[in-house]
Protein backbone atom coordinates (compact mmCIF):
# COMPACT_ATOMS: atom_id res chain seq x y z
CA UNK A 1 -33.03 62.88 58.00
CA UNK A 2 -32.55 59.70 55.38
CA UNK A 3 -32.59 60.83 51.87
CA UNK A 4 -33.82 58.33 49.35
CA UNK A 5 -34.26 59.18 45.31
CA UNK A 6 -35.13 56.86 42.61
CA UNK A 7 -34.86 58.62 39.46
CA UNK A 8 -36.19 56.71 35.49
CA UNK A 9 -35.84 57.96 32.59
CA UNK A 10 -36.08 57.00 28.82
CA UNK A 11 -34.00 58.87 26.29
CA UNK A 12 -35.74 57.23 23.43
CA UNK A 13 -39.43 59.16 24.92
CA UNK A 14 -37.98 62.38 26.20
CA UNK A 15 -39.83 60.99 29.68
CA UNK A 16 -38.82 60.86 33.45
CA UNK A 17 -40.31 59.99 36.88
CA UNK A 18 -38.66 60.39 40.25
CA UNK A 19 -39.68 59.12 43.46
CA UNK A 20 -38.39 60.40 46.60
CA UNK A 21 -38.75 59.61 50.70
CA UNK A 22 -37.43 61.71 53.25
CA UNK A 23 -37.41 59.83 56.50
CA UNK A 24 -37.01 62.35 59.69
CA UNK A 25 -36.96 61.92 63.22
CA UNK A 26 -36.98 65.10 65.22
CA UNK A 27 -34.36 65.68 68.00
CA UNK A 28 -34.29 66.42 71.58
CA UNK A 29 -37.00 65.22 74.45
CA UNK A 30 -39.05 68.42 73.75
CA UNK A 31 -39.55 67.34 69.76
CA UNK A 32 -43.23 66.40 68.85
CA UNK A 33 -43.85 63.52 68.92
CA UNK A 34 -40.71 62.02 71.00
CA UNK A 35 -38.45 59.53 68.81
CA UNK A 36 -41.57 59.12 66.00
CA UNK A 37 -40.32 59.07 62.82
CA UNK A 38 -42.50 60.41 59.95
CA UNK A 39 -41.91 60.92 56.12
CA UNK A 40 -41.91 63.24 53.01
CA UNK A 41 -43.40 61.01 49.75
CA UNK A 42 -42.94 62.66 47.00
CA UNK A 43 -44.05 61.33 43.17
CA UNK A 44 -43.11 63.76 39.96
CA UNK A 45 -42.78 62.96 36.15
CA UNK A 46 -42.19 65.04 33.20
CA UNK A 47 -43.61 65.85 30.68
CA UNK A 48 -46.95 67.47 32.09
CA UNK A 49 -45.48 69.10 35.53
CA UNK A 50 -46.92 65.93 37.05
CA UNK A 51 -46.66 66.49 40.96
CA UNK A 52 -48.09 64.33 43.82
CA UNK A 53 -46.68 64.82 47.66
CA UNK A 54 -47.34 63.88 51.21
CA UNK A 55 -46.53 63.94 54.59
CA UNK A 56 -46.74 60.26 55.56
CA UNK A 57 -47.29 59.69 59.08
CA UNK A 58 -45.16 56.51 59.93
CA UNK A 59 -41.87 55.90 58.49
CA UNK A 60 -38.79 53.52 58.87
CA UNK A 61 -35.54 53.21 57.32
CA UNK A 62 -33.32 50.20 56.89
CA UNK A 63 -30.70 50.34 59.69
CA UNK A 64 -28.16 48.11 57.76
CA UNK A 65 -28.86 48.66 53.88
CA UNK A 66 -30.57 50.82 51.49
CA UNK A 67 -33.69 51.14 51.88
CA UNK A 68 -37.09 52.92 53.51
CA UNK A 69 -40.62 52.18 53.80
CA UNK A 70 -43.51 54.85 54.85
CA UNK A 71 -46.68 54.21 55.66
CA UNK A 72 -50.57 56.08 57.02
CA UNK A 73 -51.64 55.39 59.94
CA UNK A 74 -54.08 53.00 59.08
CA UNK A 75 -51.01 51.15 58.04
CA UNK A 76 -51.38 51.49 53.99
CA UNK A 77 -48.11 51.67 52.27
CA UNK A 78 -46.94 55.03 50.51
CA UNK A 79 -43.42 53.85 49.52
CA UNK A 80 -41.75 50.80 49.60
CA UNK A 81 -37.82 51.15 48.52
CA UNK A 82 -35.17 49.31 47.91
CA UNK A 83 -32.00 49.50 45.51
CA UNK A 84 -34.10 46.64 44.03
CA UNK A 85 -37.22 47.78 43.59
CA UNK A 86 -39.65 51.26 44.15
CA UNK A 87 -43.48 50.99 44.43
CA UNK A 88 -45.00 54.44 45.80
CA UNK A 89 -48.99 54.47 46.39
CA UNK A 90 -50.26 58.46 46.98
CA UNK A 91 -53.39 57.45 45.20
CA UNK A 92 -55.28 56.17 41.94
CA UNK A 93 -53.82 58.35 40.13
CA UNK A 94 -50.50 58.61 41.74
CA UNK A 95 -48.83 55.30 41.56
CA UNK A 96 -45.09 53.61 40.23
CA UNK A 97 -43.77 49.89 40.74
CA UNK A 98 -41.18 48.79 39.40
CA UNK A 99 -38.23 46.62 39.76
CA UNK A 100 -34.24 47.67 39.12
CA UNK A 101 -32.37 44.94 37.28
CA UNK A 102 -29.00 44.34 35.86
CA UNK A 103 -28.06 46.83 38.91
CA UNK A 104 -24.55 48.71 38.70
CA UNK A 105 -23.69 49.57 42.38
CA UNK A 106 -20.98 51.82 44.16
CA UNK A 107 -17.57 49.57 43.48
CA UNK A 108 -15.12 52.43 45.57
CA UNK A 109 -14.00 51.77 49.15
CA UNK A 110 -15.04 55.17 49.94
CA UNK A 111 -18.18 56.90 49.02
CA UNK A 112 -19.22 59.94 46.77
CA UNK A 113 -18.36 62.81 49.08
CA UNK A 114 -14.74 60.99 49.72
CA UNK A 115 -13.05 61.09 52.91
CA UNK A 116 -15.65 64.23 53.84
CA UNK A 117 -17.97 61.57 54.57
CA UNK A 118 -16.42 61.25 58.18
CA UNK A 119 -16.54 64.26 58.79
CA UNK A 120 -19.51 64.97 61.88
CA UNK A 121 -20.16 68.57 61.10
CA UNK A 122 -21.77 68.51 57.46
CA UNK A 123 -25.31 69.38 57.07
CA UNK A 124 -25.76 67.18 54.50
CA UNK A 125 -24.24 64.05 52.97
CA UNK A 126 -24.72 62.41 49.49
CA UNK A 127 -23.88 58.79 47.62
CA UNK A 128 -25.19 57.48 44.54
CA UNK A 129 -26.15 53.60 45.10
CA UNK A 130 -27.15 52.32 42.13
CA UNK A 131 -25.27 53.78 38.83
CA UNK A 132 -26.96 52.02 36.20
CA UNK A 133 -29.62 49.30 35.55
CA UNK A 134 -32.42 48.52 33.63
CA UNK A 135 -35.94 48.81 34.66
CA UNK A 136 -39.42 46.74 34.37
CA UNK A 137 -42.76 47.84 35.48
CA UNK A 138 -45.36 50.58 35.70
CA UNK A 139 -46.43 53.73 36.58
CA UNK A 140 -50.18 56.07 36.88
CA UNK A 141 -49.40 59.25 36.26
CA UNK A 142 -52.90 61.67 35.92
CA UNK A 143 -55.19 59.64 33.83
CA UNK A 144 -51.93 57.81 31.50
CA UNK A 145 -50.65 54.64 32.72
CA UNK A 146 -46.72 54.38 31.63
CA UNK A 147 -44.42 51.23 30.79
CA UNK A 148 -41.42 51.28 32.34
CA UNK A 149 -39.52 48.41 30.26
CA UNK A 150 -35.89 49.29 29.54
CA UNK A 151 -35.87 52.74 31.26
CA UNK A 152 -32.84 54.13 32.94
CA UNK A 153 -32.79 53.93 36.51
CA UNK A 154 -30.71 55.85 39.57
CA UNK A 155 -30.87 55.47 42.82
CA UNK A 156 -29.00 57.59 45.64
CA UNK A 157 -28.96 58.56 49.58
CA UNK A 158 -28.54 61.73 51.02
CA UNK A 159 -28.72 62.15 54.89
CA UNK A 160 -27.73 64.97 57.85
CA UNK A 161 -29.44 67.44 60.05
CA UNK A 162 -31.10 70.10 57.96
CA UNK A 163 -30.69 71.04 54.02
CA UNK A 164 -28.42 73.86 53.05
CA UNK A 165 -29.19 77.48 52.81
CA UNK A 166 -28.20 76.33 48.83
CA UNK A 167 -27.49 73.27 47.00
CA UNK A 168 -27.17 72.51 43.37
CA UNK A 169 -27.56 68.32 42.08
CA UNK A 170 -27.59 66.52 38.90
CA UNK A 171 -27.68 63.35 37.26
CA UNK A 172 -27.85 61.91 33.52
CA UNK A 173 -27.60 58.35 32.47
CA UNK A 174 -25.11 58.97 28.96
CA UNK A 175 -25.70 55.68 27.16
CA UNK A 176 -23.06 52.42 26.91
CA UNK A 177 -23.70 52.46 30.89
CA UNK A 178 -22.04 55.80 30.82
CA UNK A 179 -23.17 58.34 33.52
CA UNK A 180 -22.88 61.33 35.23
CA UNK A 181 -23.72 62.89 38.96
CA UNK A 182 -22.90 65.74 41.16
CA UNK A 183 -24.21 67.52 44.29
CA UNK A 184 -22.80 70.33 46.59
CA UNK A 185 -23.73 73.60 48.38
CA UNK A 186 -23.05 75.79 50.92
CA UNK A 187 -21.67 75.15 53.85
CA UNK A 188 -21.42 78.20 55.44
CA UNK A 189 -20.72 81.77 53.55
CA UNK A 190 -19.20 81.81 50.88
CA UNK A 191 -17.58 78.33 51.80
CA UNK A 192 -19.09 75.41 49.59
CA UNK A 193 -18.37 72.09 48.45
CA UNK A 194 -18.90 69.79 45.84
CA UNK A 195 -18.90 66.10 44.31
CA UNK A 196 -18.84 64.65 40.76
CA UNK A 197 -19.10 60.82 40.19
CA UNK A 198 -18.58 59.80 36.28
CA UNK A 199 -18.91 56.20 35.55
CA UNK A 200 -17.61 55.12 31.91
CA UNK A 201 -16.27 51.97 30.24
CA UNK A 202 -17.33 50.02 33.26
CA UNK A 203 -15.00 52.15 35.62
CA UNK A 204 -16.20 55.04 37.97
CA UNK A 205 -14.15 58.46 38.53
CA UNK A 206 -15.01 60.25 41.89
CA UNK A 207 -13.58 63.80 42.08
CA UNK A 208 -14.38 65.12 45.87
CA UNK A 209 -11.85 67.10 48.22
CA UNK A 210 -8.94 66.41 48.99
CA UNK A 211 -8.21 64.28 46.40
CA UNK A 212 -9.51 66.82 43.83
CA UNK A 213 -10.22 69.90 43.46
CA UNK A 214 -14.06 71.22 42.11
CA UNK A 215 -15.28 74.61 41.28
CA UNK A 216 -18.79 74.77 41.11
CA UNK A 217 -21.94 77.14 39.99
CA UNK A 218 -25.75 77.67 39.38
CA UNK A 219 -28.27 79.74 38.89
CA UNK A 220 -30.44 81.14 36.15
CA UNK A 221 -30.61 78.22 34.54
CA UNK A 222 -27.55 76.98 34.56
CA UNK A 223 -24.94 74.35 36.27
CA UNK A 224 -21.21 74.11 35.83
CA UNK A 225 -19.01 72.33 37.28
CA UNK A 226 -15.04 71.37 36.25
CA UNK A 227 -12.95 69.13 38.65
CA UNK A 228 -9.74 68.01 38.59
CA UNK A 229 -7.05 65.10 40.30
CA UNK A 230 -3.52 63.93 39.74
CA UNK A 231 -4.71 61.86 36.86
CA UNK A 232 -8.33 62.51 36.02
CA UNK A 233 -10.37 66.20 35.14
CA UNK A 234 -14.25 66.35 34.31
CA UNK A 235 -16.47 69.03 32.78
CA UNK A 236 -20.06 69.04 33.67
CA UNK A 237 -22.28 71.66 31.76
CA UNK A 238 -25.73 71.67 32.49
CA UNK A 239 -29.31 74.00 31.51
CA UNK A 240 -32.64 74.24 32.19
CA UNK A 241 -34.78 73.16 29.11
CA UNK A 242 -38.10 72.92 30.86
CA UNK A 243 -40.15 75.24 33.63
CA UNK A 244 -38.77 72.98 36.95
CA UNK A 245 -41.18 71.14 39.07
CA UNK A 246 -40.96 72.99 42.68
CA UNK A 247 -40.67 69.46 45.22
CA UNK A 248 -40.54 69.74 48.96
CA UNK A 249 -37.82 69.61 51.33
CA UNK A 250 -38.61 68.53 54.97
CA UNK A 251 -38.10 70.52 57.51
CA UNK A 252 -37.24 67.43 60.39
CA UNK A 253 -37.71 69.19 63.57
CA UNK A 254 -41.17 70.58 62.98
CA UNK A 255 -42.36 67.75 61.23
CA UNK A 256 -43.20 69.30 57.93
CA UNK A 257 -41.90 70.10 54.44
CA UNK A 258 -41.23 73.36 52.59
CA UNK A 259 -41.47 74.13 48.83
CA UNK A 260 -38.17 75.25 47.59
CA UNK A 261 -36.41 72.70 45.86
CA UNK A 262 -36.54 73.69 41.80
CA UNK A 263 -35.92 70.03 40.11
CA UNK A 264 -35.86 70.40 36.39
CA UNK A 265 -36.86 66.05 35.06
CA UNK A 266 -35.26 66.89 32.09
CA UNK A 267 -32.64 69.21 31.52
CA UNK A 268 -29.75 69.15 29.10
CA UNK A 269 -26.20 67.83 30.62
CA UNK A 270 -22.81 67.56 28.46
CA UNK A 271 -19.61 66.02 30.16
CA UNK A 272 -16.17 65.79 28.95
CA UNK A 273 -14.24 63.30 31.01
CA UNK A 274 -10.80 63.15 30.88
CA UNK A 275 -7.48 60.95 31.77
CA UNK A 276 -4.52 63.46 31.25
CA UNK A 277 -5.34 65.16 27.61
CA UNK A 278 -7.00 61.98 26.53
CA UNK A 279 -11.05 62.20 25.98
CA UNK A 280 -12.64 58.86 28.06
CA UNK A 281 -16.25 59.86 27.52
CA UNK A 282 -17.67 63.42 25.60
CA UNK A 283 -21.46 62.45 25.92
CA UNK A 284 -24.62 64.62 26.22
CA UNK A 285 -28.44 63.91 27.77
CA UNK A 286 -31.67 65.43 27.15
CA UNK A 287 -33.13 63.94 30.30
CA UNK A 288 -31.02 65.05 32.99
CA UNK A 289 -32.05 65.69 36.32
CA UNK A 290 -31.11 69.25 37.40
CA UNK A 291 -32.02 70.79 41.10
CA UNK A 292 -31.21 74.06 42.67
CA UNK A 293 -32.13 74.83 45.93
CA UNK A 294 -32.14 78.10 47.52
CA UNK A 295 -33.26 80.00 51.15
CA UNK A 296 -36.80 79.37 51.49
């Protein structure tokens, strides 16, 4: 499976709409249908609980950049993505365009999840693409058609062979081009692991084993995570404010998706970043995106 998120929100409106594609292939000469590759669509927005999903048929994703497009069989478009732009069609009242300008990309040599990211055995891997950026466009939601103009936009990739028994995820855009993003979850046991990615003044902090160490939780509610390197430590604090809006998760080898990812639009995040005992960025959200997802 190829994760793909797009993720706006607007400080200013308490709003925020995600998109999201999963594009799967199933495995092995016995998987239905043999080397087909199909897609999860998934539209949400808060406020409202707005949720629209499909299984999309026909899917592809870009073998040498970000991106993904999925598609029904009559060949209509569902999602068309890019670190450039996002339209997703799942009907007249389900629809978002809009284009990602001004784009602040992934400036390390190595990605989110650190030198972990070579590793072959991981079920899943993750890595923000686009940090910061400034949107323009439109989106249907229900019966309310939304402007986009000036919204906060994130974009990221996740990809492996099957979800974890548990993750836990979250992202805030802090203002100045300040922001904030972790993932992680269980590997196997009691054995878990984590990433944080803080971007402020125009540089970005990754703290991912080995180079640092990060202790994370969740549940009930509630995030935290604290990591620490030679020369950098982070506090991420984060809580449900809202009821979350339950989004699937495919399932790749039997070609369908399962309802147990709890994605809260807009939660409350605080980080403290800091470079020995001095405080780089102490900045809070009211729109940050919060997920926990457990055994389903």
């Amino acid at each position: 499976m190829e994760g793909y998120y797009w993720r706006l929100s607007d400080p200013a409106s308490g709003r925020c709409i995600v998109a999201l594609c999963g594009v799967c292939r199933a495995a092995g000469p016995g998987a239905p249908p043999a080397g087909a590759s199909w897609a999860v669509v998934a539209l949400a927005a808060h406020p409202g609980g707005f949720v629209r999903w499909r299984n999309a048929p026909a899917a592809a994703a870009e073998p040498d950049a970000f991106g993904a497009t999925a598609w029904e069989d009559d060949g209509a478009a569902v999602l068309r993505g890019s670190e450039r732009r996002i339209a997703v069609d799942l009907g007249p009242d389900a629809r978002l365009e809009a284009t990602l300008e001004g784009r602040a990309g992934w400036p390390l040599r190595l990605g989110a999840v650190g030198l972990a990211q070579a590793l072959p055995w991981l079920p899943q891997y993750w890595h923000p693409v686009v940090l910061g950026a400034r949107a323009r466009g439109e989106a249907v939601l229900g019966g309310e058609r939304v402007t986009l103009d000036g919204w906060d936009p994130y974009v990221e990739k996740n990809w492996g062979g099957r979800f974890p028994g548990e993750w836990w995820w979250g992202q805030a855009a802090l203002g100045e081009g300040a922001m904030a993003a972790f993932a992680g979850g269980r590997l196997a046991g009691p054995l878990a692991a984590s990433a944080v990615v803080v971007r402020a003044g125009g540089s970005v902090v990754r703290f991912a084993p080995p180079g640092a160490l990060v202790a994370a939780s969740a549940g009930r509610g509630e995030w935290r995570l604290r990591g620490r390197s030679p020369l950098w430590s982070v506090v991420v604090e984060g809580d449900a404010a809202f009821a979350p809006h339950v989004l699937p998760v495919p399932v790749p080898a039997e070609r369908r998706a399962v309802m147990r990812s709890e994605h809260h639009l807009a939660g409350r995040m605080r980080v403290v970043l800091r470079r020995g005992r001095r405080v780089v960025l102490r900045a809070w959200s009211d729109v940050a995106g919060l997920e926990h997802g457990t055994p389903g």
